[in-house]
Protein backbone atom coordinates (compact mmCIF):
# COMPACT_ATOMS: atom_id res chain seq x y z
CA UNK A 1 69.16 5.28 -27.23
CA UNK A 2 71.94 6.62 -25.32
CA UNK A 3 75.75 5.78 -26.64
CA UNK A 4 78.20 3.59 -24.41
CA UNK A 5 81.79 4.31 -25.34
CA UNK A 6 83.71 0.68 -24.14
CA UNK A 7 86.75 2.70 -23.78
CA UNK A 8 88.71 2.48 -20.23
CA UNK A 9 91.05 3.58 -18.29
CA UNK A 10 94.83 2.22 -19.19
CA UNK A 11 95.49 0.56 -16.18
CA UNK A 12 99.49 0.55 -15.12
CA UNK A 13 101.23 -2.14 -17.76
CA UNK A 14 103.82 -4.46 -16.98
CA UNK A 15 107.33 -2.90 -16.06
CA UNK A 16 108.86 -1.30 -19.20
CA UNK A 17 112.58 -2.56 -18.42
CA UNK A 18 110.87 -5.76 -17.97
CA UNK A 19 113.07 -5.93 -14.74
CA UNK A 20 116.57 -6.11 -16.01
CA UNK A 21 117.21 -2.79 -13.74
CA UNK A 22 119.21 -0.94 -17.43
CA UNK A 23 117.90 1.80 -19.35
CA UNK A 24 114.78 3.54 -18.41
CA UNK A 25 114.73 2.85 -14.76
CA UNK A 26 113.08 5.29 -12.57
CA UNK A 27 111.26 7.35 -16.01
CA UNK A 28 107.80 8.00 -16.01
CA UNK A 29 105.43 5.63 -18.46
CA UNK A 30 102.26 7.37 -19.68
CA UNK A 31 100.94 3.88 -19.80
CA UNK A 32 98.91 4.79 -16.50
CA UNK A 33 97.55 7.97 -17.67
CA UNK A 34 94.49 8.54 -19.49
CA UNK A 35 92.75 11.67 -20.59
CA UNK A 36 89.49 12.35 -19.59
CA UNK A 37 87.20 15.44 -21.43
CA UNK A 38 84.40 17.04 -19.23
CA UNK A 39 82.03 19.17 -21.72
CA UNK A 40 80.97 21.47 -19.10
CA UNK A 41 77.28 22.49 -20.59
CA UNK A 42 76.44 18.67 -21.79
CA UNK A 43 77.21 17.70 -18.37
CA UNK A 44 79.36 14.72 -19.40
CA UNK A 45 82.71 13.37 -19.51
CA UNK A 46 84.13 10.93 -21.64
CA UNK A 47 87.52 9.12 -21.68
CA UNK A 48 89.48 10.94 -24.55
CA UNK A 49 92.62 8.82 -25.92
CA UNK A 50 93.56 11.53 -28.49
CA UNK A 51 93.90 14.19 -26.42
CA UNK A 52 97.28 12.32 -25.14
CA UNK A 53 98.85 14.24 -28.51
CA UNK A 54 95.72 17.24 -28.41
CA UNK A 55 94.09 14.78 -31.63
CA UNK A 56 90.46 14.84 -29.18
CA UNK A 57 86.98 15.46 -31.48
CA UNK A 58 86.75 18.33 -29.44
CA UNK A 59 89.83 19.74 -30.52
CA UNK A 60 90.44 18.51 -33.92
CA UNK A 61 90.17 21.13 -36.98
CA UNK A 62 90.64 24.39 -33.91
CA UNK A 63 93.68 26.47 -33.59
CA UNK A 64 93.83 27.01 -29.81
CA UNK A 65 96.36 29.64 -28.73
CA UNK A 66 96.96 31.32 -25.00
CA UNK A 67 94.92 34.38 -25.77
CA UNK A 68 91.05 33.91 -24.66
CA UNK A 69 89.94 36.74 -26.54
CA UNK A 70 90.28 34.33 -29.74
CA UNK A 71 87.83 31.81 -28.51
CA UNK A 72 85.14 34.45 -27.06
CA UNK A 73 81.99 33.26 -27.16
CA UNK A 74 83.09 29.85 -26.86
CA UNK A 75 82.18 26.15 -25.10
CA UNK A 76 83.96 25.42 -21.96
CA UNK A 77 85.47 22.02 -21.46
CA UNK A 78 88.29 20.39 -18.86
CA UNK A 79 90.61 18.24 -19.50
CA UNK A 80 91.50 15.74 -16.73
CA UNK A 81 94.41 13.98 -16.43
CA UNK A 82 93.43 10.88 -14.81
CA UNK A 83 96.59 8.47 -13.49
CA UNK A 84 95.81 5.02 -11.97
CA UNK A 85 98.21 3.18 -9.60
CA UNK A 86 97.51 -0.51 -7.49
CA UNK A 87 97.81 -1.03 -4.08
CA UNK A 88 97.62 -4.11 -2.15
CA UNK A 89 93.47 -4.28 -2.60
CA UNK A 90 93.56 -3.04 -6.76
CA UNK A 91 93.97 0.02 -8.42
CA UNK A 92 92.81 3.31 -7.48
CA UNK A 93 92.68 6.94 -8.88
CA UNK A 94 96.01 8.25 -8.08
CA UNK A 95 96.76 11.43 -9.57
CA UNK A 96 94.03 13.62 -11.03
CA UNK A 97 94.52 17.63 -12.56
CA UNK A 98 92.43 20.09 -14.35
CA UNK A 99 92.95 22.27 -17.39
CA UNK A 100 91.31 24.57 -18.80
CA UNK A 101 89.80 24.42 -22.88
CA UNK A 102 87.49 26.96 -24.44
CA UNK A 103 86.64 25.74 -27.97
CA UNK A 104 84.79 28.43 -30.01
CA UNK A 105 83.53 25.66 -33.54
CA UNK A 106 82.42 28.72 -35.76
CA UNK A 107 86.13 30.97 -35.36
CA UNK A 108 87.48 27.36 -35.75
CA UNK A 109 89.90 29.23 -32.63
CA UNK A 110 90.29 27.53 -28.55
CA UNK A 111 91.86 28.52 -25.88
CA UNK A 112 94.20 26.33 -23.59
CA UNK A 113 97.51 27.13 -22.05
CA UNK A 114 100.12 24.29 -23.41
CA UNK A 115 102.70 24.53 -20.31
CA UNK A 116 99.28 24.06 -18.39
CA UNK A 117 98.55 21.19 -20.13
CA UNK A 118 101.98 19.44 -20.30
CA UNK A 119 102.73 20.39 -16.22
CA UNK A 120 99.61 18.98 -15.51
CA UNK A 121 99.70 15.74 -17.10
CA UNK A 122 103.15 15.61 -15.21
CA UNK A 123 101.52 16.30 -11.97
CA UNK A 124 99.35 13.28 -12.63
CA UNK A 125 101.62 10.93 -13.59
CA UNK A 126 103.15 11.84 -10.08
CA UNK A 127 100.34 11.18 -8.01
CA UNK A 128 99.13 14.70 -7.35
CA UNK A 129 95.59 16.15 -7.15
CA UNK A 130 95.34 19.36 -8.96
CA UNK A 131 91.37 19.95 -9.16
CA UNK A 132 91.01 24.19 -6.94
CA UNK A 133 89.93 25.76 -10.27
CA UNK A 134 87.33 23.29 -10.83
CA UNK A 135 83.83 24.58 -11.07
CA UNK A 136 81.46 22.70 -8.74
CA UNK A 137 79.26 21.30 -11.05
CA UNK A 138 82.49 20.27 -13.25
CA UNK A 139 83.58 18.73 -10.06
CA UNK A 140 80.08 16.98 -9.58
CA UNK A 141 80.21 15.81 -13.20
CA UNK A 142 83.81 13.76 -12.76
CA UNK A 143 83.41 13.03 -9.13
CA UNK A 144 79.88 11.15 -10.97
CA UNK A 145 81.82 10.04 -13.82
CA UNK A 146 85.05 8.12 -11.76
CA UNK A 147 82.69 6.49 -9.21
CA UNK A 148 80.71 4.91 -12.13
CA UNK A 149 83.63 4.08 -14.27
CA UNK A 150 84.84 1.77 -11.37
CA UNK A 151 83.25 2.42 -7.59
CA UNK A 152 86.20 -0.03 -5.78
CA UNK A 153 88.94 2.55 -7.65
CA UNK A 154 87.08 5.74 -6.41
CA UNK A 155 86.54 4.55 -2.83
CA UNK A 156 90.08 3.55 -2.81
CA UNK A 157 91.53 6.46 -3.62
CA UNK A 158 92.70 8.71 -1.15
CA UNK A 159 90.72 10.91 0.45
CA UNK A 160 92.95 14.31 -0.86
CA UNK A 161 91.17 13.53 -4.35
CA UNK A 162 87.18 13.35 -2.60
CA UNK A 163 88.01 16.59 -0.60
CA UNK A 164 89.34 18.42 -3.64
CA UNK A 165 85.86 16.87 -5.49
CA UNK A 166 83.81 18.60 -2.92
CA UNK A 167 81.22 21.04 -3.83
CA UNK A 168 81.51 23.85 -1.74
């Protein structure tokens, strides 16, 4: 019996200065963003709310560091930072980036480069598409996984994000 996770995407919330124009105009709300984990040899990705703060399954109980020799030997995942914005006709996949995670479970050691990870989720939250280092069946597994999670979102998107989702 296969699983169903009901978790979705956090879709853009109402305006945080509740429009009184003060404080926290023009900052950037990571109510939009979600994080989405691609385990590369399962072949499935799953919406990941605790890898927001790095608190994933996947990466609970590992010490990741910047050096890959530490996690050799290990599983490959991506994390995708997935941002959703509306336009007149609904919401759409807006801003969507790649980074790297090697988790090796028996060193209890992963690799994943932190200023990667924080510039990324940046990049997302401002509308870029940040997917060239994508492997192509990575790339077949999220193009797979957005169109299911909500077909009207991925064929509104722009067509920058189903270029870069091309397999080459």
């Amino acid at each position: 019996m296969e699983k169903k996770k009901n978790i979705g995407f956090n879709i853009i919330k109402s305006d945080p200065t509740d429009g009184h124009g003060g404080y926290g105009v023009g900052s950037l709300s990571l109510d939009n963003v979600s994080p989405v984990m691609i385990d590369v040899e399962e072949g499935e990705a799953t919406i990941e709310i605790g890898a927001m703060h790095a608190r994933s399954p996947i990466e609970k109980g590992i010490k990741f560091t910047n050096n890959r020799e530490d996690s050799a030997g290990g599983k490959p995942y991506w994390l995708i930072w997935v941002t959703i914005d509306r336009m007149e006709d609904g919401p759409y996949y807006a801003g969507v980036t790649a980074c790297e995670l090697v988790v090796n479970r028996e060193k209890r050691r992963g690799y994943k480069s932190m200023p990667e990870h924080v510039n990324n989720m940046d990049k997302s939250i401002k509308r870029k598409i940040v997917l060239d280092h994508l492997d192509d069946k990575s790339k077949g597994i999220l193009t797979n996984f957005l169109k299911n999670h909500d077909e009207g979102m991925w064929e509104r998107s722009k067509d920058e994000l189903k270029e870069a989702l091309k397999i080459k």
